[in-house]
C-alpha atoms as a PDB file:
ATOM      1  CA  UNK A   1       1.251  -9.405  -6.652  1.00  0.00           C
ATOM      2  CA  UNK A   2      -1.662 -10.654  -4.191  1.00  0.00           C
ATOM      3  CA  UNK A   3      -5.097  -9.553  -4.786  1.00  0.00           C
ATOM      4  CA  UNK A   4      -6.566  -9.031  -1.657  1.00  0.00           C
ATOM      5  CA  UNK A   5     -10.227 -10.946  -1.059  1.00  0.00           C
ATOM      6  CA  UNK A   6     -12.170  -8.280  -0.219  1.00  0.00           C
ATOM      7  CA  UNK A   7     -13.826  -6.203  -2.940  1.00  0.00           C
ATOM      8  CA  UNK A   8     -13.364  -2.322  -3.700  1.00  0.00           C
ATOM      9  CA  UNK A   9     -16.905  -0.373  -3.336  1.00  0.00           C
ATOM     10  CA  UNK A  10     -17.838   1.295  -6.136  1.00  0.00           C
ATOM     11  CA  UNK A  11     -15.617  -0.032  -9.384  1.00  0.00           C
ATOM     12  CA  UNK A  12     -17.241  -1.341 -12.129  1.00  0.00           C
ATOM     13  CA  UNK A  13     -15.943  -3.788 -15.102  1.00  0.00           C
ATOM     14  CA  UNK A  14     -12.456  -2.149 -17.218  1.00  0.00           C
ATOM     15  CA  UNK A  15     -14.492  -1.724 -20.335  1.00  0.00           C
ATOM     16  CA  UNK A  16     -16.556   1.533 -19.305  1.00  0.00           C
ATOM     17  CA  UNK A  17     -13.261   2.752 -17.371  1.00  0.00           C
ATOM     18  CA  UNK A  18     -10.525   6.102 -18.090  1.00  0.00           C
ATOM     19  CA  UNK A  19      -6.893   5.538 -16.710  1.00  0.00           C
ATOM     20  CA  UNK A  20      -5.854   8.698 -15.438  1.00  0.00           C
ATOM     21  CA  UNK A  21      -1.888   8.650 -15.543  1.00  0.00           C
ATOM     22  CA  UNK A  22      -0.686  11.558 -12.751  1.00  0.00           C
ATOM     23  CA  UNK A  23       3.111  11.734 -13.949  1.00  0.00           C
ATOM     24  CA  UNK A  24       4.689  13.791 -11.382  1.00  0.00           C
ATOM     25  CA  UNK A  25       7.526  10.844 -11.321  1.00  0.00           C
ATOM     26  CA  UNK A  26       8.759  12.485 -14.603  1.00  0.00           C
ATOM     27  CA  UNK A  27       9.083  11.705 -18.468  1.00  0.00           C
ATOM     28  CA  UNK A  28      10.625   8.216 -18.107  1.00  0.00           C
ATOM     29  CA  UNK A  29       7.978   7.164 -15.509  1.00  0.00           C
ATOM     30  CA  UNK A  30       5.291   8.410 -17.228  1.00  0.00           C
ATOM     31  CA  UNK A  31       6.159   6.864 -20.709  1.00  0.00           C
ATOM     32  CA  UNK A  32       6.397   3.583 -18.596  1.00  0.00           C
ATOM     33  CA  UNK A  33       3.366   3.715 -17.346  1.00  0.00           C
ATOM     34  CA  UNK A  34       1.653   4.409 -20.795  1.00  0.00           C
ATOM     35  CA  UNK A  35       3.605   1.874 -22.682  1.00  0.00           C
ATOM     36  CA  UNK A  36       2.584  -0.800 -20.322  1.00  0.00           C
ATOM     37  CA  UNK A  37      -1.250   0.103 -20.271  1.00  0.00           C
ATOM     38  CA  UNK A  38      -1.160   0.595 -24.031  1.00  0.00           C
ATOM     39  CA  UNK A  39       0.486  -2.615 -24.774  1.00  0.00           C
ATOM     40  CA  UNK A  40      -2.151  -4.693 -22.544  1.00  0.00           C
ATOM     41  CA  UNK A  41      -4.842  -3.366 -25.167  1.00  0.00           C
ATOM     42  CA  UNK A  42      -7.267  -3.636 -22.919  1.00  0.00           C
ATOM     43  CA  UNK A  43      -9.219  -0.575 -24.381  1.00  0.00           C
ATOM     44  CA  UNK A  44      -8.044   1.719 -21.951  1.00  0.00           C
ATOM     45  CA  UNK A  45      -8.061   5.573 -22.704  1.00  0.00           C
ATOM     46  CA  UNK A  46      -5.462   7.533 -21.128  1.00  0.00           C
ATOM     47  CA  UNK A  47      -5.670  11.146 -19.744  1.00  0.00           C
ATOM     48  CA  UNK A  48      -2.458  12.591 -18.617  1.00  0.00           C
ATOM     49  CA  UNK A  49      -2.558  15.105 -16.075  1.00  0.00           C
ATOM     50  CA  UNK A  50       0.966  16.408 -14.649  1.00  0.00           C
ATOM     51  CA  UNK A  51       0.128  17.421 -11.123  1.00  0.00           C
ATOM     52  CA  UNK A  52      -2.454  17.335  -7.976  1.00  0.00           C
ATOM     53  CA  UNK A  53      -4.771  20.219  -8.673  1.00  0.00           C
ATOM     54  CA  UNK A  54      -4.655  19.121 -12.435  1.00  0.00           C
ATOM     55  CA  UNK A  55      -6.296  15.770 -11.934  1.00  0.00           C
ATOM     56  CA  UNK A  56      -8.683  16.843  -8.946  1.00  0.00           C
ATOM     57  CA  UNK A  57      -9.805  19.451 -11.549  1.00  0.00           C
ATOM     58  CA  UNK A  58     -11.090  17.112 -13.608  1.00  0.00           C
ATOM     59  CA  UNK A  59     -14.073  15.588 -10.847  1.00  0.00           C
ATOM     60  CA  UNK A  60     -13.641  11.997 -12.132  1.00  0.00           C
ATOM     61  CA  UNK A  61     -16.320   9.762 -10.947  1.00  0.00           C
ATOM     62  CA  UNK A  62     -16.575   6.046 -10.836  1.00  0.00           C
ATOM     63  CA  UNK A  63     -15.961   4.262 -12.788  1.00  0.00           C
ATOM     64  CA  UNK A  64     -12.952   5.912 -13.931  1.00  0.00           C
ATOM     65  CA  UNK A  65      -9.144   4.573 -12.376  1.00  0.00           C
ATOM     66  CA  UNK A  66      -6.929   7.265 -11.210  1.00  0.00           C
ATOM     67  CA  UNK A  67      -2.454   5.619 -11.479  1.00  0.00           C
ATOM     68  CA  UNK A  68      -1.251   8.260  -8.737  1.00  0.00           C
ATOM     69  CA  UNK A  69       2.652   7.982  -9.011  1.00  0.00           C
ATOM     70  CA  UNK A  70       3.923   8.959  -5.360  1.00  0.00           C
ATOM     71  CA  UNK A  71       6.190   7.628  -3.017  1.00  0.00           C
ATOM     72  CA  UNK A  72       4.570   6.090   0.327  1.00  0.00           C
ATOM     73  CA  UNK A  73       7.629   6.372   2.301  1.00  0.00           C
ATOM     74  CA  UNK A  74       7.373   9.791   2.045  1.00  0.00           C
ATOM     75  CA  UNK A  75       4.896  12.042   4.308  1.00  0.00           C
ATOM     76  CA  UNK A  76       4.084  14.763   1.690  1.00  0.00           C
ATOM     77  CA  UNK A  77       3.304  12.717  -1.458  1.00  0.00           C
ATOM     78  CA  UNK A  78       1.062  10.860   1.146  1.00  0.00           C
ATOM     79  CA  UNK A  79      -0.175  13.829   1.850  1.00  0.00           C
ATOM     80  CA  UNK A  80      -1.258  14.084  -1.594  1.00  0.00           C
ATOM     81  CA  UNK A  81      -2.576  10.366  -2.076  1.00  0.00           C
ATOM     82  CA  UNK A  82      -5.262  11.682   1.352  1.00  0.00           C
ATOM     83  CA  UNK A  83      -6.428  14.726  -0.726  1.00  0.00           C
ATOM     84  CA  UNK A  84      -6.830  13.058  -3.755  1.00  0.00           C
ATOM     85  CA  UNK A  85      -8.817  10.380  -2.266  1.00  0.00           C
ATOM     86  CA  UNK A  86     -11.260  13.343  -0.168  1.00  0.00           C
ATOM     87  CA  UNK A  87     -11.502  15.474  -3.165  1.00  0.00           C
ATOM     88  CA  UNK A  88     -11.943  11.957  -5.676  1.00  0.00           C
ATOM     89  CA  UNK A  89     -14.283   9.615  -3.285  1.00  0.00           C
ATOM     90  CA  UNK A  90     -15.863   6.889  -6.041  1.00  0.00           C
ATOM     91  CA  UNK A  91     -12.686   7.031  -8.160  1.00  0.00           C
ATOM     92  CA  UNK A  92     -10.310   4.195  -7.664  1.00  0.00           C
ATOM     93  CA  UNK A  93      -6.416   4.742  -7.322  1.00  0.00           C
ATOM     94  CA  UNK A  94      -3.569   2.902  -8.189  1.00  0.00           C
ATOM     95  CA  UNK A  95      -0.779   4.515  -6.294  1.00  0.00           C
ATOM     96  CA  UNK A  96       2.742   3.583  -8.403  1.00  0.00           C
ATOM     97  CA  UNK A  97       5.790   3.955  -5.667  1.00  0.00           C
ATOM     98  CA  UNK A  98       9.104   3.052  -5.268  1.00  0.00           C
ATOM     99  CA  UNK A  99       9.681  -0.140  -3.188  1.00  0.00           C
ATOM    100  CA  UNK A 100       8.339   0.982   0.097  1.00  0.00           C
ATOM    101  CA  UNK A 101       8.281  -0.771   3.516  1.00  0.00           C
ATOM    102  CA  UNK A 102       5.585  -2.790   4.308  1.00  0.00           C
ATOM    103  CA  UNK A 103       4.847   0.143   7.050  1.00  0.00           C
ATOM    104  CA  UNK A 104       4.572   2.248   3.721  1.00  0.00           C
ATOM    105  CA  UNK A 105       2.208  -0.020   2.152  1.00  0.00           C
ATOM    106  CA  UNK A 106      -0.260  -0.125   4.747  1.00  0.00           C
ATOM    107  CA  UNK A 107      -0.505   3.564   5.188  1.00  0.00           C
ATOM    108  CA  UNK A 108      -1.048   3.698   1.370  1.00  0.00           C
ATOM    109  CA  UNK A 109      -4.197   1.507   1.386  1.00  0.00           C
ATOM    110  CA  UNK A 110      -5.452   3.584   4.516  1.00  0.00           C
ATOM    111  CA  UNK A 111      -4.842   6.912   3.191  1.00  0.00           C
ATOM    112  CA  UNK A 112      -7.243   5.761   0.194  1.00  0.00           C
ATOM    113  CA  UNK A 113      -4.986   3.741  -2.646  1.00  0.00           C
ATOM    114  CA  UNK A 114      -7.083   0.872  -3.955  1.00  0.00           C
ATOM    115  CA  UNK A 115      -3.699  -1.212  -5.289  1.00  0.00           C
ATOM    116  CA  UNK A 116      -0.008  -0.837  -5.313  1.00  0.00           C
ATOM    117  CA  UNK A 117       2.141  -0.870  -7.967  1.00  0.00           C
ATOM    118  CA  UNK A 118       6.328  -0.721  -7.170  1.00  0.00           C
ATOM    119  CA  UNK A 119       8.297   0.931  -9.861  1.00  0.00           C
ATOM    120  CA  UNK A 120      10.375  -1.601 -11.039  1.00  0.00           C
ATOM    121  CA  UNK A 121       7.004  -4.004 -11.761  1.00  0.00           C
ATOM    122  CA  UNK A 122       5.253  -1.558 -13.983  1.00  0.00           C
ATOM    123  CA  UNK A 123       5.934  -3.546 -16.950  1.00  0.00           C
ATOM    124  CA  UNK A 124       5.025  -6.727 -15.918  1.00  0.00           C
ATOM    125  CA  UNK A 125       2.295  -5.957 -13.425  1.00  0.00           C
ATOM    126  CA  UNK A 126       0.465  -2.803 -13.641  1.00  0.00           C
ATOM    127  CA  UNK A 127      -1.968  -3.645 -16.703  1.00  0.00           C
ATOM    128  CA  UNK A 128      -2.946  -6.745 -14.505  1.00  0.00           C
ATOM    129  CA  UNK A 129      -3.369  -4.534 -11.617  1.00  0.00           C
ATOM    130  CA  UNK A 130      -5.439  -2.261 -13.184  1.00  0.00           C
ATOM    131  CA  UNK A 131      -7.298  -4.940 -14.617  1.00  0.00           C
ATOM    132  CA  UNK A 132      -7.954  -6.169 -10.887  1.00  0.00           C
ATOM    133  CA  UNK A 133      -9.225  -2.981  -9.315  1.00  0.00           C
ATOM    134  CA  UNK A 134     -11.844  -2.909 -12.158  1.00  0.00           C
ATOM    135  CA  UNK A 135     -13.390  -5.932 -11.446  1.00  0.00           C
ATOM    136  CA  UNK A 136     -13.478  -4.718  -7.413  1.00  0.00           C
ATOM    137  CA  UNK A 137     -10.629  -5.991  -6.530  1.00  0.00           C
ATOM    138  CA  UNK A 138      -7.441  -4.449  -4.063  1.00  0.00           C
ATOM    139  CA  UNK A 139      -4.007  -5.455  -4.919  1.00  0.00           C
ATOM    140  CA  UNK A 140      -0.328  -4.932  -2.986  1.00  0.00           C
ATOM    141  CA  UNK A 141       3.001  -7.012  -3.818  1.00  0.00           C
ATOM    142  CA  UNK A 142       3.191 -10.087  -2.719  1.00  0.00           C
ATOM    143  CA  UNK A 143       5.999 -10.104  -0.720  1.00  0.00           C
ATOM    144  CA  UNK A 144       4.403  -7.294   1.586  1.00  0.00           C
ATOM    145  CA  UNK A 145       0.681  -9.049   2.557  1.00  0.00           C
ATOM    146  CA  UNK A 146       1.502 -10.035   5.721  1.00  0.00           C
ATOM    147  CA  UNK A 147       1.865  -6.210   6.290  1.00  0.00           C
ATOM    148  CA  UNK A 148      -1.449  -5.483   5.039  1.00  0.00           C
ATOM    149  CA  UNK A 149      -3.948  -8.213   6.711  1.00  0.00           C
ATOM    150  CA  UNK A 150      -3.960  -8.771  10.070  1.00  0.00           C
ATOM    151  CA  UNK A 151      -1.586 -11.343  11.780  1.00  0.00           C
ATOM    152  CA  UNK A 152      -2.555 -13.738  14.196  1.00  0.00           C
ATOM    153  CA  UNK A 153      -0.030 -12.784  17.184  1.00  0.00           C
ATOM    154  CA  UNK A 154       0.238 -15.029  19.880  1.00  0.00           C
ATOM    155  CA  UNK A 155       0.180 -13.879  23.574  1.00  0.00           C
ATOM    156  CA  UNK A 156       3.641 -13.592  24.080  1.00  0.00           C
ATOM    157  CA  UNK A 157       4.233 -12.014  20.783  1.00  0.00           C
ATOM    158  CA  UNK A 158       1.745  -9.292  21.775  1.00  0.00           C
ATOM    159  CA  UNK A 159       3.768  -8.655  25.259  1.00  0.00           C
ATOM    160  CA  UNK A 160       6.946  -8.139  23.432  1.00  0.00           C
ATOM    161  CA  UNK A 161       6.081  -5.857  20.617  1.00  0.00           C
ATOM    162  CA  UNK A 162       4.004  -3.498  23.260  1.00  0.00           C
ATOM    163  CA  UNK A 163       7.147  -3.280  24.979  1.00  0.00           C
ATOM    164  CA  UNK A 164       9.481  -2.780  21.758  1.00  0.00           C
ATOM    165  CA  UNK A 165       6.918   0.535  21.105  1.00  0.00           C
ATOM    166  CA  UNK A 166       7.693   1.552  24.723  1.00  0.00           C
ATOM    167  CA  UNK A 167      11.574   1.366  23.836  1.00  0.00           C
ATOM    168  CA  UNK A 168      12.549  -1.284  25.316  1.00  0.00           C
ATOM    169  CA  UNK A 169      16.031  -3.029  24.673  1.00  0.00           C
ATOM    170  CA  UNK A 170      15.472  -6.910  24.364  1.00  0.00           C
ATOM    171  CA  UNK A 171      17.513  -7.346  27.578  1.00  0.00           C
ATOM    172  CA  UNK A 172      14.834  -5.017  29.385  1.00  0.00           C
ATOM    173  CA  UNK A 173      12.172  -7.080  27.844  1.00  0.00           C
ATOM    174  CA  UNK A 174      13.702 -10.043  28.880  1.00  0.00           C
ATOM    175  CA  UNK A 175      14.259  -8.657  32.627  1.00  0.00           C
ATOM    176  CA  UNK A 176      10.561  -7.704  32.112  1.00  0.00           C
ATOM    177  CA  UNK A 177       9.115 -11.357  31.202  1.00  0.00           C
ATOM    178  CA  UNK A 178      11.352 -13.319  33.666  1.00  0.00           C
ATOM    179  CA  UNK A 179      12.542 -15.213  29.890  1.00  0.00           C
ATOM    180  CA  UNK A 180      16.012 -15.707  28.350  1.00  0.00           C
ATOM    181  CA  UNK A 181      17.069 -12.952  25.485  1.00  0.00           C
ATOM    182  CA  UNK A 182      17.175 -15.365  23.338  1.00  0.00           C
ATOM    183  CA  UNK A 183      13.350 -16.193  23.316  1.00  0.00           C
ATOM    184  CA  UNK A 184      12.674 -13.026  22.875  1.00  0.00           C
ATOM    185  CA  UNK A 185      14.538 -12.470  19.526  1.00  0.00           C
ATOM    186  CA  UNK A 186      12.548 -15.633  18.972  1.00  0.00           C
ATOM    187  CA  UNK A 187       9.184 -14.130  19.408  1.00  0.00           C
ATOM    188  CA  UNK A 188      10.587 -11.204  17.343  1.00  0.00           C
ATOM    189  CA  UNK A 189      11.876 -13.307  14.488  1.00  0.00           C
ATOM    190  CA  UNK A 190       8.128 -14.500  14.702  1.00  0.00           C
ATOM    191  CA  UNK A 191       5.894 -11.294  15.005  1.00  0.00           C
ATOM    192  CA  UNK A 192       8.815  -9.797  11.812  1.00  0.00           C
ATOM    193  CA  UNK A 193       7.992 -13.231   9.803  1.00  0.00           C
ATOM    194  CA  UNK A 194       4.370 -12.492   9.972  1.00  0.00           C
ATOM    195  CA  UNK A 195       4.314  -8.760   9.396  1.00  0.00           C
ATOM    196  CA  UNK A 196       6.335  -8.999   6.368  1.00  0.00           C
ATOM    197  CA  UNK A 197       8.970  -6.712   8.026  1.00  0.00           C
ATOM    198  CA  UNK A 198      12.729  -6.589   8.816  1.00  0.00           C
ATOM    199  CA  UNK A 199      13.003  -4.130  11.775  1.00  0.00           C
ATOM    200  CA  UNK A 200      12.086  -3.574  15.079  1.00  0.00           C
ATOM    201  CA  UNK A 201      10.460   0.160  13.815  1.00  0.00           C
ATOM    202  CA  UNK A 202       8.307  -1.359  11.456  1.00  0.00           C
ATOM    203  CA  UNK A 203       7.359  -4.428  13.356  1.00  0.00           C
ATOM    204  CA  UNK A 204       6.428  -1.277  16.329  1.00  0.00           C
ATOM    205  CA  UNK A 205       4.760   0.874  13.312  1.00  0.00           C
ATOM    206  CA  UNK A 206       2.706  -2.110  12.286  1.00  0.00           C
ATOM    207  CA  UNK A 207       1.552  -3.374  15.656  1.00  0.00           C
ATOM    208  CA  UNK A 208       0.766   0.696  16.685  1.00  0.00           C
ATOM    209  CA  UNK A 209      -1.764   0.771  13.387  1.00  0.00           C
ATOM    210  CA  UNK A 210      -3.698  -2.676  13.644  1.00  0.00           C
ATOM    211  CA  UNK A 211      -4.075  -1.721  17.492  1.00  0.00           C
ATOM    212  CA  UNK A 212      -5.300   1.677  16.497  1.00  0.00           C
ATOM    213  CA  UNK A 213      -7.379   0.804  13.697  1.00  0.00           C
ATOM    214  CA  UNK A 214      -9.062  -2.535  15.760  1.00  0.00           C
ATOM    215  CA  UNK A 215     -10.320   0.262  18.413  1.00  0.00           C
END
């Protein structure tokens, strides 16, 4: 888990806070999710609502914590994270997903989750998370912050992922750059080691959205 260093607006300290569990993961998932908040005694009162409409009914307002279980690899559940977070502005979210790609992750924290929480963690991170985004904090996994903050790309770096979005082959990029193939996977193997990614898709993804959002 990394807490990112820059502060959520609007969340006050855990004690005044309500957890709002939205189990549309199911019965197991849901149980999960209460067991682990409940066992962190941290004087957190759960509400559980079973579905979009149900918990945007309810008009939280900070400082209460909304745990959104959705999956961020998919385009309609993040669908749903974007309308909860227009209908719910001052509420924080914890979105709970399955292992996504680091492509997934950053799209989460755009579309309006405050932390992420993968599945198989709940037990030994979400209390902690929770925890975190009441005190103002953002959290993602560890293993995926590269994907989240901005990477210092070098020059060459930038050239070759601008022409991986255009579709380029590494032998056209190559032919391209007047450099071997081989430096080229190199740059790669660099620009993938400081995304946090394994592919050339999210790598392209990646580059696309910090382009987009830098504008």
């Amino acid at each position: 888990m990394a807490v990112l260093s820059e502060p959520v607006a609007g969340t006050p300290t855990l004690s005044a806070q309500l957890c709002v569990v939205l189990a549309t993961g199911g019965e197991s998932i849901r149980r999960r999710i209460e067991d682990s908040l409940h066992k962190a005694d941290q004087g957190i009162n759960l509400v559980l609502v079973h579905g979009v409409d149900e918990l945007i009914g309810l008009e939280l307002e900070a400082p209460m914590i909304a745990v959104l279980v959705c999956d961020l690899d998919r385009p309609d559940e993040m669908a749903d994270l974007r309308r909860v977070r227009r209908e719910l502005q001052e509420v924080s979210i914890v979105a709970v997903t399955p292992p996504a790609t680091g492509t997934g992750v950053r799209r989460g924290l755009d579309a309006g989750a405050d932390a992420i929480v993968f599945e198989p963690m709940i037990e030994s991170t979400l209390a902690v998370t929770v925890s975190a985004v009441g005190s103002g904090q953002a959290v993602v996994p560890r293993e995926l912050r590269a994907s989240v903050q901005r990477p210092a790309l070098s020059h060459r770096e930038r050239q070759v992922l601008t022409y991986v979005t255009e579709g380029l082959t590494n032998s056209q990029i190559a032919d391209r750059l007047f450099l071997s193939e081989s430096t080229i996977k190199s740059h790669l193997s660099s620009a993938f080691a400081k995304f946090g990614v394994r592919s050339r898709r999210e790598a392209a993804a990646l580059f696309l959205e910090f382009d987009r959002v830098a504008q």
